[in-house]
Protein backbone atom coordinates (compact mmCIF):
# COMPACT_ATOMS: atom_id res chain seq x y z
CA UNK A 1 -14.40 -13.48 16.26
CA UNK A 2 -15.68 -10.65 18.26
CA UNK A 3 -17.32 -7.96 16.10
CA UNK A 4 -16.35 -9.14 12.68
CA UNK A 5 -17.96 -11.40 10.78
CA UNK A 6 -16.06 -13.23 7.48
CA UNK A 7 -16.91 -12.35 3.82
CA UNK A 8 -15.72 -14.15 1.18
CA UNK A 9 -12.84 -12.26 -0.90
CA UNK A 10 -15.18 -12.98 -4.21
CA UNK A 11 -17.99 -11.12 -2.33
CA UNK A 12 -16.10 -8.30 -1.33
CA UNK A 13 -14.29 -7.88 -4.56
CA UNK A 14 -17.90 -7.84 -6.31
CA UNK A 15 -18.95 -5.36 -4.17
CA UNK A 16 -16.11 -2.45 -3.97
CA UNK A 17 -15.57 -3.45 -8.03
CA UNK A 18 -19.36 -2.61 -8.55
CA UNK A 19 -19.77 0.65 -6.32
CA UNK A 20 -16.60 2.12 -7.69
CA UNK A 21 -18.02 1.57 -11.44
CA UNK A 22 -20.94 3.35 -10.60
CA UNK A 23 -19.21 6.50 -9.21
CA UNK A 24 -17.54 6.41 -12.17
CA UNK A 25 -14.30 4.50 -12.80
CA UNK A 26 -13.88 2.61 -16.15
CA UNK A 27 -14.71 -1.17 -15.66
CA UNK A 28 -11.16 -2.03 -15.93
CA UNK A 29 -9.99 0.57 -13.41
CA UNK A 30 -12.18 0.10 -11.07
CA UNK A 31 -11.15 -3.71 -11.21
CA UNK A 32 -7.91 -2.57 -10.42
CA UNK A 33 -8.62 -0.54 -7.62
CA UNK A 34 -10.80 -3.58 -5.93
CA UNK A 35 -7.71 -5.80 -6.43
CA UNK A 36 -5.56 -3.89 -4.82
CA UNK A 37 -7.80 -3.19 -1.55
CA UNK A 38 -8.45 -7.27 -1.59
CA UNK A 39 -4.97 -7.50 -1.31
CA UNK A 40 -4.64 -5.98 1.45
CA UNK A 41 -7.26 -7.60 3.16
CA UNK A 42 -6.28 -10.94 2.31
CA UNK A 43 -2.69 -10.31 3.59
CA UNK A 44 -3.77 -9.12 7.02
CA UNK A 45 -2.92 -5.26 6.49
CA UNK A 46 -6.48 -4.30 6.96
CA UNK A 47 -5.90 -0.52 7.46
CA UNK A 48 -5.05 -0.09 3.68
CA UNK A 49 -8.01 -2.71 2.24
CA UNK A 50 -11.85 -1.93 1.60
CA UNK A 51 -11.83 0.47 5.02
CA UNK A 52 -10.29 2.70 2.56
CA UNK A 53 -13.38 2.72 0.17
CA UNK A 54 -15.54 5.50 1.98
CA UNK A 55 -12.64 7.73 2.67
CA UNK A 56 -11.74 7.56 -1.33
CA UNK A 57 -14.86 8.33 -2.10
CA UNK A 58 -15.07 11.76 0.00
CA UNK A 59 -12.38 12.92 -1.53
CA UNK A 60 -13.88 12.21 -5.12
CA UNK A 61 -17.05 14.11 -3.76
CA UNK A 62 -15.32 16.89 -2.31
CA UNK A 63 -13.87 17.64 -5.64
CA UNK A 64 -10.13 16.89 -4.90
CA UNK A 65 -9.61 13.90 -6.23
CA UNK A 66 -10.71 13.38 -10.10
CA UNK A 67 -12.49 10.18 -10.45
CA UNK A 68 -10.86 8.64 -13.65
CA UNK A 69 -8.27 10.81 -15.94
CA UNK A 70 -6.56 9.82 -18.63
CA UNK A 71 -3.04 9.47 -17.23
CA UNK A 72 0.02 9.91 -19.62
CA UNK A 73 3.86 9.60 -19.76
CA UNK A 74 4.70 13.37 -20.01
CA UNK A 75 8.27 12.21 -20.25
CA UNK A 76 9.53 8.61 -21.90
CA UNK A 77 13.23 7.88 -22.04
CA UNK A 78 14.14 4.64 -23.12
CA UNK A 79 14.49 2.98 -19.33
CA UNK A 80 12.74 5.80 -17.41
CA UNK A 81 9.65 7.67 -17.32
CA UNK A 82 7.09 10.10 -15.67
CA UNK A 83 3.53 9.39 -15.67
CA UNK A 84 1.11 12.12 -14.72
CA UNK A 85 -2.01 10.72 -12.67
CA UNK A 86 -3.72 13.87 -13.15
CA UNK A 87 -4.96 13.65 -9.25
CA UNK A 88 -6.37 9.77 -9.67
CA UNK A 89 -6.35 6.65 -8.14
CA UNK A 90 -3.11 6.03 -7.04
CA UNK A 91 -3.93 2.25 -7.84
CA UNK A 92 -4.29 3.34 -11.13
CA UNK A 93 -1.10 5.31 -11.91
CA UNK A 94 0.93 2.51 -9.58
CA UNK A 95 -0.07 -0.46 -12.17
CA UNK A 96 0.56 1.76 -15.32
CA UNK A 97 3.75 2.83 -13.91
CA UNK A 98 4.78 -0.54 -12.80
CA UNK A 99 4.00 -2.20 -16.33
CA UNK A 100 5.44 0.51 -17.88
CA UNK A 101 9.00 0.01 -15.85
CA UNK A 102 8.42 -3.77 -16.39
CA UNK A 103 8.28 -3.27 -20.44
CA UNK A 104 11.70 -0.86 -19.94
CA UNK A 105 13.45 -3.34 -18.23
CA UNK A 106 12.49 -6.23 -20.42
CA UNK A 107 14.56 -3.89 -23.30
CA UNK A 108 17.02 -2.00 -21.24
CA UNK A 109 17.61 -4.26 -18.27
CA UNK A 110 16.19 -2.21 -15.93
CA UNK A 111 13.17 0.25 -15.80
CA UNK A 112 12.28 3.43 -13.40
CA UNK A 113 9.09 5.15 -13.38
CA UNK A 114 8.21 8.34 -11.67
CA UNK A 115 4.48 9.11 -10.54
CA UNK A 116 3.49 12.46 -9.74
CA UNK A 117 0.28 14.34 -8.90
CA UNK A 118 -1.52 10.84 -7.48
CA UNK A 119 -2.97 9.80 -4.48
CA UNK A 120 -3.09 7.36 -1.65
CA UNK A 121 -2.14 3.85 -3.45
CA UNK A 122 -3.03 1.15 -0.98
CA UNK A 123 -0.29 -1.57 -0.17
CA UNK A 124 3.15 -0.86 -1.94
CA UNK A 125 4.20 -4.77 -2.40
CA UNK A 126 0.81 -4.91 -4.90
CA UNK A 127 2.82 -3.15 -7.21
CA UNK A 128 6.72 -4.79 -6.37
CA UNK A 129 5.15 -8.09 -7.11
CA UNK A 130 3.90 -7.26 -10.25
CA UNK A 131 7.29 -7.66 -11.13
CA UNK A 132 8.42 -10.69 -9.33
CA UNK A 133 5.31 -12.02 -11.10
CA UNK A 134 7.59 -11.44 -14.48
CA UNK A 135 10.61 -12.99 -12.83
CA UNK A 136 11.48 -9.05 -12.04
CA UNK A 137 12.78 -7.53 -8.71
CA UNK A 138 10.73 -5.27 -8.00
CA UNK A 139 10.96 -1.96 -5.64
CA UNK A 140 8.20 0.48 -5.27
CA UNK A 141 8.60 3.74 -2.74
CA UNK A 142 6.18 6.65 -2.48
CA UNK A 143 5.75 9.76 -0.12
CA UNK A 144 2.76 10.28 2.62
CA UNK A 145 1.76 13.49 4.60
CA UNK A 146 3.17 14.46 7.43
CA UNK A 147 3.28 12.07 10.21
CA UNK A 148 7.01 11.78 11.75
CA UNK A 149 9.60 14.31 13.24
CA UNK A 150 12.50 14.81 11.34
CA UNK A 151 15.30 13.66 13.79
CA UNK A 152 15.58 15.97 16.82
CA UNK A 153 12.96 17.96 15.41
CA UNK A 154 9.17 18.60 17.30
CA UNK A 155 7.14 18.88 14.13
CA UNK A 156 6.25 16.18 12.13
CA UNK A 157 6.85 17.03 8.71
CA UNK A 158 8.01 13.52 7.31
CA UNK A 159 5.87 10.63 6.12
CA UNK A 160 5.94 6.89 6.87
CA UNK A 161 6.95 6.88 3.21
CA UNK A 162 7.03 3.34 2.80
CA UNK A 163 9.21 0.71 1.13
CA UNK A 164 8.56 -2.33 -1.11
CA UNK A 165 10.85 -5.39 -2.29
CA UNK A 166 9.72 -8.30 -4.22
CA UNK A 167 12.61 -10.44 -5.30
CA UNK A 168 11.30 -13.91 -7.58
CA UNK A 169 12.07 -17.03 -6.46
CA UNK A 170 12.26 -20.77 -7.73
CA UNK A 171 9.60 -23.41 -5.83
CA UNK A 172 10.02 -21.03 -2.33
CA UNK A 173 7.26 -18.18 -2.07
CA UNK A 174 9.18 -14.90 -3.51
CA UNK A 175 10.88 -12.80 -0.61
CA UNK A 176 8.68 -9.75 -0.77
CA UNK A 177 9.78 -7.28 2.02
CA UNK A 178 7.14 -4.33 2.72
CA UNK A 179 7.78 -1.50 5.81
CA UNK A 180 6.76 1.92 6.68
CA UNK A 181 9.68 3.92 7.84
CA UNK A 182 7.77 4.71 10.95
CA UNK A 183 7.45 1.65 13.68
CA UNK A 184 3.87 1.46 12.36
CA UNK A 185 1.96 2.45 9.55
CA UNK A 186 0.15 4.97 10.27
CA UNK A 187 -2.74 3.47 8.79
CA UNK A 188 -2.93 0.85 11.55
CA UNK A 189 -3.56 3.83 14.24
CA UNK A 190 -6.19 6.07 12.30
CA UNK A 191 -8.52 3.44 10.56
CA UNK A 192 -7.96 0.69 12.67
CA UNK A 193 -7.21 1.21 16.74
CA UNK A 194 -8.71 4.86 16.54
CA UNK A 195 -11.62 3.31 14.83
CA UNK A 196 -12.00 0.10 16.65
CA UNK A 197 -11.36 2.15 20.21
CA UNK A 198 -8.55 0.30 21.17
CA UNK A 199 -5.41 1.30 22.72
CA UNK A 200 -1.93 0.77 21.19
CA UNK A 201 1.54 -0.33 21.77
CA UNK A 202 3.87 1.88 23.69
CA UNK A 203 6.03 2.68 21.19
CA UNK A 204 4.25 3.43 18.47
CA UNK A 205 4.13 7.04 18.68
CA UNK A 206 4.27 10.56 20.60
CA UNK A 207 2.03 12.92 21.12
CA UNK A 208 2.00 16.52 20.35
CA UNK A 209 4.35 17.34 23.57
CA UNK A 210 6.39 14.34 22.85
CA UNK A 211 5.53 11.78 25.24
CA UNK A 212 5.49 8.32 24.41
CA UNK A 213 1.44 7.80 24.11
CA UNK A 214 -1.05 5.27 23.62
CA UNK A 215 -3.48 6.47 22.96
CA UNK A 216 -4.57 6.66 19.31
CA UNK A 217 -5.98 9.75 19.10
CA UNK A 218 -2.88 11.71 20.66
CA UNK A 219 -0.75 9.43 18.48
CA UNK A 220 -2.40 11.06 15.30
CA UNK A 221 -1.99 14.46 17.01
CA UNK A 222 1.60 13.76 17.71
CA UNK A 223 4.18 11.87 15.72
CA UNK A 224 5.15 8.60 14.77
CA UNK A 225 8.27 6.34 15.97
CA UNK A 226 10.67 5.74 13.20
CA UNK A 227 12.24 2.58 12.93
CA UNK A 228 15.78 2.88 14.44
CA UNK A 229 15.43 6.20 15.04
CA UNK A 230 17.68 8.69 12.76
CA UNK A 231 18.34 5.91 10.32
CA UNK A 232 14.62 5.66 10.23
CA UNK A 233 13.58 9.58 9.81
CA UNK A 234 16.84 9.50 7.12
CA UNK A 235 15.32 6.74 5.02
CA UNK A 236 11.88 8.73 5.27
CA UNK A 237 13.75 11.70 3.95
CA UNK A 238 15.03 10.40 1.18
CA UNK A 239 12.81 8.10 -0.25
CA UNK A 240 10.54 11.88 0.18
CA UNK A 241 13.19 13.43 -2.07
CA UNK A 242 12.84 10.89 -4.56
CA UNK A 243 9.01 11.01 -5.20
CA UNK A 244 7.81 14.25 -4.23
CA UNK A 245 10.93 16.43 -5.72
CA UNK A 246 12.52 14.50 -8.49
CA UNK A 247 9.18 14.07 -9.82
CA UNK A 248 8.17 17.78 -9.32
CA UNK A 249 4.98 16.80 -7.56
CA UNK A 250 5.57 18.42 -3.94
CA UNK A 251 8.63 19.07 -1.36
CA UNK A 252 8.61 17.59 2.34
CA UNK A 253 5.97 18.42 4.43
CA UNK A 254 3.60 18.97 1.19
CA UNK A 255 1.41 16.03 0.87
CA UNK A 256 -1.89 16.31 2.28
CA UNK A 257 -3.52 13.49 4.77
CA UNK A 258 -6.33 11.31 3.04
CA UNK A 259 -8.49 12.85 5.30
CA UNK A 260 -7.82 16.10 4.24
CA UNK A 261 -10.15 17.58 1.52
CA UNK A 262 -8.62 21.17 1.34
CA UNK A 263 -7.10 19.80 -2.05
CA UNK A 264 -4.95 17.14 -3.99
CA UNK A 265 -2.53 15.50 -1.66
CA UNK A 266 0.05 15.96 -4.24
CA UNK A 267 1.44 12.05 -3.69
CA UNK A 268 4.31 10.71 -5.68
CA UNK A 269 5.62 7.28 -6.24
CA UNK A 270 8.38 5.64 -7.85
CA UNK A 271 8.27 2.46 -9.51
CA UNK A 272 11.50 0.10 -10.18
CA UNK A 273 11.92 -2.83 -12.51
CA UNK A 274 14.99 -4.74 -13.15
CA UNK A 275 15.20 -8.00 -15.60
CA UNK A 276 17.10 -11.01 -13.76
CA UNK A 277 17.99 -12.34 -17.63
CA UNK A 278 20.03 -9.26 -18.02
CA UNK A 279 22.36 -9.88 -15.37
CA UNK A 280 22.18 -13.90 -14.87
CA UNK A 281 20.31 -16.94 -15.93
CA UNK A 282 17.13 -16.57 -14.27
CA UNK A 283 16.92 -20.62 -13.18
CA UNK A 284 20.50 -19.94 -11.26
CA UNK A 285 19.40 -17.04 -9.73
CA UNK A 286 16.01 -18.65 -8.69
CA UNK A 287 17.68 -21.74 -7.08
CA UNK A 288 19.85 -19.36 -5.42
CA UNK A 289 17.21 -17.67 -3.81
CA UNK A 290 15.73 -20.98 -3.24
CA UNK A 291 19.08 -22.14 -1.22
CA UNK A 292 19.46 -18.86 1.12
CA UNK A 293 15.23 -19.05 1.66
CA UNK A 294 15.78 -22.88 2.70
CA UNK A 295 18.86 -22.24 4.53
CA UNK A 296 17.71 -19.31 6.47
CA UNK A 297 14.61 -21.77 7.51
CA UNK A 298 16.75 -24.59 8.65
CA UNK A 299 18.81 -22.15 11.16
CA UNK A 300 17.43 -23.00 14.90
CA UNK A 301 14.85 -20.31 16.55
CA UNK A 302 15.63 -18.01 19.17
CA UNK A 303 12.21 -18.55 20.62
CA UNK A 304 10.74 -21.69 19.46
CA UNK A 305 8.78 -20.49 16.87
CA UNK A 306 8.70 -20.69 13.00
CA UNK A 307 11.70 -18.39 11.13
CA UNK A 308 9.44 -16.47 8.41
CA UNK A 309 11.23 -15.06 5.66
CA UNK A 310 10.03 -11.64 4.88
CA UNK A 311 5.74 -12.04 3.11
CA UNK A 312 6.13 -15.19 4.05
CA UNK A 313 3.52 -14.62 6.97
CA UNK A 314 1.35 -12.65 4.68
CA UNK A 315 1.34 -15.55 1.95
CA UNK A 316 -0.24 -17.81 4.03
CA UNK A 317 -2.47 -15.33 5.54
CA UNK A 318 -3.36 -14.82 2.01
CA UNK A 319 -4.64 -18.74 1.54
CA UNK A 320 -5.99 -18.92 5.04
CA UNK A 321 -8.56 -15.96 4.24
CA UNK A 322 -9.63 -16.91 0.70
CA UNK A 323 -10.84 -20.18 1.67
CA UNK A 324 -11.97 -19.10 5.35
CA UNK A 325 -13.03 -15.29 4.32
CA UNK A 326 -11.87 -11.87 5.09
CA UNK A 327 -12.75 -10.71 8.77
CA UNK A 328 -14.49 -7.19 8.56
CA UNK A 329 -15.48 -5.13 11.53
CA UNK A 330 -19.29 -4.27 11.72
CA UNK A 331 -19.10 -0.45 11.15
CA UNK A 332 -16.63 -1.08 8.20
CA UNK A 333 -19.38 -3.64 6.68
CA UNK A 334 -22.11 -1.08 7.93
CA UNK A 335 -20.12 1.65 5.55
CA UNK A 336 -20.06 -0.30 2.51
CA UNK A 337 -23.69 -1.64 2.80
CA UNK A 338 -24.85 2.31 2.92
CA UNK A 339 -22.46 2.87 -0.11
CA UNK A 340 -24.01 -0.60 -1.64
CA UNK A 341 -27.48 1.01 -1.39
CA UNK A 342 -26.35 4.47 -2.52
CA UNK A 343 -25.18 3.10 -5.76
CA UNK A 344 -26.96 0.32 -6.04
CA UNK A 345 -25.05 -2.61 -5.92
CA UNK A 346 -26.31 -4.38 -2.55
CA UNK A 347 -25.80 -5.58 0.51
CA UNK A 348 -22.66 -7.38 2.36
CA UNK A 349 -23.34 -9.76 5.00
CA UNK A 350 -21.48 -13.00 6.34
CA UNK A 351 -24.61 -14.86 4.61
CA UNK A 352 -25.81 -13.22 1.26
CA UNK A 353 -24.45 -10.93 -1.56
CA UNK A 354 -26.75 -9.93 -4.10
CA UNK A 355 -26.82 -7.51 -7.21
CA UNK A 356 -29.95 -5.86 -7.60
């Protein structure tokens, strides 16, 4: 594999989990936050998994991001809440939230969280299928900074604001369905093609005079594609209005870019749980699901290949890569061995881990 070289997921996780303890995040936090960037890694979406690490950490060190508040419900209904993250890890406040709209719906049939004042939160089906894991459906949406047009507009000013569903199943793999409104996350372009100095798709993006690009670099100076257009930069829209204005963290256009250390990006989320038990017996629904998953699989392909159901891909991505290993680019291992000395922890390499 040119230019990467595989660690093992236990290796990496030791390593992010033990640098972000010694900047400072509580034990179990900082547990969390590894999780959640092995996650991402594991399921192939490698421009929201450790690569994020060093950028995280300027934004602790540039004093815009607090390292590890004490986040609180500032308002708690009986099946909806608002948790402040008082400018944390997004990882964080998306797990409390997420739990929290788990235990409403387990009492009230359905629970909705708000999150406001957070930050960038990594892969948004990490937090759906927290609640599949209970036999919940899960849906998780949160705001970004500016990276699309609104439609017919030549200022970006939305963000690929994207959208999580993780619906249980019986013995099938749970449908877990996880898109940017934008035809790419932008993600992909700034920490992975920009990075790597690669080209990408036609497609993708505009640039700044609205011409379809690709090249990275004019992409992230431009705008973003949204998927199918106005229904695309709609979708973006709203799901904006529902995290940054209902929970009073920011309007459209207000959220800062990770890589932006003029102050808090002002993120919001929102969190949804609902109970399966409350509305039918879970082992119907779950053969159900079970019947349309194996029916959708036995219809023919239009191309010859497999018919995936949505995570379906990423599921077995997931197994492939923790027995095989996680492929890192050099300069992204490179990044967290300097961090690894800076605090301490060691070295990554594709033959030895060790904790001084």
């Amino acid at each position: 594999m040119k230019d990467k070289v595989l660690i093992s997921a236990e290796r990496l996780r030791r390593h992010c989990q033990g640098v972000l303890t010694r900047v400072g995040l509580r034990e179990a936090h900082a547990a969390l936050v590894a999780e959640s960037l092995l996650f991402a890694d594991l399921r192939g979406v490698a421009s929201h998994g450790v690569v994020r690490v060093p950028t995280y950490l300027d934004r602790v060190h540039a004093g815009v991001m607090e390292i590890d508040p004490e986040m609180e419900l500032v308002r708690d209904n009986p099946a909806s809440a608002l948790l402040d993250a008082r400018n944390g890890f997004g990882q964080v406040a998306g797990v409390k939230a997420m739990d929290a709209a788990i235990a409403k719906a387990e009492a009230f049939g359905a629970g909705v969280v708000g999150v406001k004042n957070s930050n960038h939160f990594g892969v948004a089906a990490f937090y759906a299928m927290r609640a599949s894991a209970a036999r919940m459906v899960g849906l998780v949406v949160t705001n970004a900074s500016p990276a699309m047009t609104p439609h017919n507009a030549r200022k970006p000013l939305l963000g690929t604001n994207p959208l999580a569903v993780a619906i249980p199943a019986g013995s099938q793999k749970p449908i877990v369905l996880d898109m940017s409104t934008s035809v790419v996350a932008r993600g992909k372009i700034r920490f992975v093609a920009a990075r790597q100095g690669d080209r990408i798709p036609f497609g993708w993006a505009v640039d700044a005079d609205g011409r379809p690009t690709d090249d990275p670099l004019a992409a992230l100076n431009g705008s973003l594609v949204p998927i199918g257009g106005p229904k695309g930069a709609g979708l973006s829209l709203v799901i904006d209005l529902l995290c940054g204005a209902l929970t009073g963290t920011a309007l459209t256009g207000e959220v800062k870019n990770i890589t932006d250390t003029s102050g808090p990006s002002k993120t919001g989320h929102m969190f949804i749980a609902i109970d399966v038990a409350k509305f039918i017996d879970p082992q119907v629904f779950s053969h159900s699901v079970d019947t349309i998953i194996q029916r959708i699989k036995a219809l023919p392909s239009a191309d010859g290949s497999p018919v995936y159901l949505p995570g379906e891909i990423e599921f077995n991505l997931e197994a492939k890569r923790r027995e095989e290993g996680i492929p890192l680019a050099i300069d992204v291992i490179e990044e967290l061995n300097c961090l690894g000395e800076r605090y301490d922890v060691g070295k990554i390499s594709g033959d030895a881990f060790a904790i001084r």
